[in-house]
N, C-alpha and C. Protein backbone atom coordinates (compact mmCIF):
# COMPACT_ATOMS: atom_id res chain seq x y z
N UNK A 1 7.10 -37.82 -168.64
CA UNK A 1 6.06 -37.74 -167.63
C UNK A 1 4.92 -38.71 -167.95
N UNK A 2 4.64 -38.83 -169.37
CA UNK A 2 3.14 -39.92 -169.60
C UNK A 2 3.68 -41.01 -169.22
N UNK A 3 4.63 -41.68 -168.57
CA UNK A 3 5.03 -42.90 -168.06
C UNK A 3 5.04 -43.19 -166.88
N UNK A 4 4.74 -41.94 -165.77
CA UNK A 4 4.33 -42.14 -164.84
C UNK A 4 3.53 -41.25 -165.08
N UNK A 5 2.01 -42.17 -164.20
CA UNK A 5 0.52 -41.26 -164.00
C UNK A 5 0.10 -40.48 -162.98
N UNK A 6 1.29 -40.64 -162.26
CA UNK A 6 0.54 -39.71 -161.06
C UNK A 6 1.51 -38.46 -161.14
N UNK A 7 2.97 -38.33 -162.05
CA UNK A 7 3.07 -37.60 -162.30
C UNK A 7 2.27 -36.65 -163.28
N UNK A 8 2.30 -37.12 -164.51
CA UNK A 8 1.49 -36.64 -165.40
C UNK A 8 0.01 -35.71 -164.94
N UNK A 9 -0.25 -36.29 -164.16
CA UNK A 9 -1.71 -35.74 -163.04
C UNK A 9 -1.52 -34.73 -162.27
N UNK A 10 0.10 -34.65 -161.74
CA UNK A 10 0.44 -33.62 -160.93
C UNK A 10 0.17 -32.82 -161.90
N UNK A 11 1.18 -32.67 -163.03
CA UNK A 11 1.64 -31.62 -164.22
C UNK A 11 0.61 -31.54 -164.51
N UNK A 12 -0.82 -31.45 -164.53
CA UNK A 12 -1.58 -31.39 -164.82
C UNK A 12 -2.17 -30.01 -163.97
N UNK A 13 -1.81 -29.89 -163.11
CA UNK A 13 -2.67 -28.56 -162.38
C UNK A 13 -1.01 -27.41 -161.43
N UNK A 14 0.01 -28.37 -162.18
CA UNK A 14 1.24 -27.87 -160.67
C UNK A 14 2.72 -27.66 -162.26
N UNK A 15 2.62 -26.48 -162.16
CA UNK A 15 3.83 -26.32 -163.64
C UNK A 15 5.49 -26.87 -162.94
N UNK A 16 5.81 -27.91 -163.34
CA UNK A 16 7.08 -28.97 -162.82
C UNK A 16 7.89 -27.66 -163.68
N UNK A 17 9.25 -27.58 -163.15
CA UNK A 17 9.99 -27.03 -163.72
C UNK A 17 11.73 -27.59 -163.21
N UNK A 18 13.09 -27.76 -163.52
CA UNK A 18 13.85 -27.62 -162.58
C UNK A 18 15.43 -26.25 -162.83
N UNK A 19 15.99 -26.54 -161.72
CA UNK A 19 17.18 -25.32 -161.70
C UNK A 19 18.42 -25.86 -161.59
N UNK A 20 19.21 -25.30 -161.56
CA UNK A 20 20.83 -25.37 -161.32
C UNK A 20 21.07 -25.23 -159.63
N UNK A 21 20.85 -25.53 -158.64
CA UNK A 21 21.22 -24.75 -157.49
C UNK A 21 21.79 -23.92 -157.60
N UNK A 22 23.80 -23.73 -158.11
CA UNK A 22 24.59 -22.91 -157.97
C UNK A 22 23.65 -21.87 -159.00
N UNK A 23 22.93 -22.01 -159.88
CA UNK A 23 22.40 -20.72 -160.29
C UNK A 23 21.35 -19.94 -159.26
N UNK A 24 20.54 -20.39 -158.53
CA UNK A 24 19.26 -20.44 -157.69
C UNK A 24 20.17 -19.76 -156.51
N UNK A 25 21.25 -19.66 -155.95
CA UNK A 25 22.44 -19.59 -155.02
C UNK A 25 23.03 -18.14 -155.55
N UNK A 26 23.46 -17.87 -157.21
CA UNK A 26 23.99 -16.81 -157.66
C UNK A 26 22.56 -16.08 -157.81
N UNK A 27 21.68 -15.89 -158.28
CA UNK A 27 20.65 -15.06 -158.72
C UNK A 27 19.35 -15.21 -158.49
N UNK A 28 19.16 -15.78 -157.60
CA UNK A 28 18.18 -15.94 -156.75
C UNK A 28 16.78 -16.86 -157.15
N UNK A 29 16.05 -18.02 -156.88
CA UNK A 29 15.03 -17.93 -156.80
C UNK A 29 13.75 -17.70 -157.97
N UNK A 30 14.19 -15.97 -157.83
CA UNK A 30 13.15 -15.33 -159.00
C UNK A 30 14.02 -14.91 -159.75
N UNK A 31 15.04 -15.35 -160.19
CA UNK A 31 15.63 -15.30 -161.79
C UNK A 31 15.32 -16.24 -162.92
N UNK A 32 15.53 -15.61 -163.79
CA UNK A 32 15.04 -17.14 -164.76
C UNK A 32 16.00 -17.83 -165.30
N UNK A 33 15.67 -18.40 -164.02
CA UNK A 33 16.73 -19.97 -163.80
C UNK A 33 15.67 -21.15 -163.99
N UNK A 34 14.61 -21.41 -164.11
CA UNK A 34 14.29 -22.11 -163.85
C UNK A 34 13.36 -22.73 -165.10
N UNK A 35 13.75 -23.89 -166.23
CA UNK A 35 13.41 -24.64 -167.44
C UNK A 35 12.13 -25.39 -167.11
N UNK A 36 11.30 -24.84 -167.55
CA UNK A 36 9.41 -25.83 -167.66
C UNK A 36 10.43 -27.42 -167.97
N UNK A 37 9.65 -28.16 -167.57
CA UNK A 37 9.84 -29.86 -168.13
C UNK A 37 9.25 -30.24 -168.81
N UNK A 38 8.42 -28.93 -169.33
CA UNK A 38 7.45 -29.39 -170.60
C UNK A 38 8.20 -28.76 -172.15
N UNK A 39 9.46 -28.21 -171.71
CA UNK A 39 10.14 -27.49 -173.09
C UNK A 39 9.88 -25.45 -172.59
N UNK A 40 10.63 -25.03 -173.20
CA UNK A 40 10.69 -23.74 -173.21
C UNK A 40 11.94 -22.93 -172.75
N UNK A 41 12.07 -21.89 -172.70
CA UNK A 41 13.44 -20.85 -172.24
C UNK A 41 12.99 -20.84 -170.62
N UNK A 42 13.98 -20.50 -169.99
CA UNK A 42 14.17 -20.38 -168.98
C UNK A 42 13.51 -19.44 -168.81
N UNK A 43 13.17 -18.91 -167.27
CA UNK A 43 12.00 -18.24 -166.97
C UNK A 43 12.02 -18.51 -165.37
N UNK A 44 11.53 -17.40 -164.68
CA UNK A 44 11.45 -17.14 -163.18
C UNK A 44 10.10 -18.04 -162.85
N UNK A 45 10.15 -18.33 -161.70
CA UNK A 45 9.50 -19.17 -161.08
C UNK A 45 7.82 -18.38 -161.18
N UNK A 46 8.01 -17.73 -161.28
CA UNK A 46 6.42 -16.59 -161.42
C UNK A 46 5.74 -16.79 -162.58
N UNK A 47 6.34 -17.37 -163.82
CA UNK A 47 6.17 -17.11 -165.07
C UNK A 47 6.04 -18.87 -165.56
N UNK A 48 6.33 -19.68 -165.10
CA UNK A 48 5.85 -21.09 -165.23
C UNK A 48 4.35 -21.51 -165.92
């Protein structure tokens, strides 16, 4: 992300995270499917 700045700026106030679809598809959404792009365990979209 420090390699682009206007990303970095987003991540700055907006927690980037991404998913699997077919997981987001099996368990919805608010499962924790979904990996920070900053490092960490997976985790529901609430918890970012």
């Amino acid at each position: 992300m420090a390699q682009h700045p206007l990303v970095a700026a987003l991540a700055r106030d907006v927690p980037l995270a991404a998913a699997v679809l077919e997981d987001i598809e099996e368990h919805g959404p608010s499962a924790p499917v979904w990996t920070p792009l900053t490092g960490g365990p997976p985790c529901p979209w609430t918890e970012l």
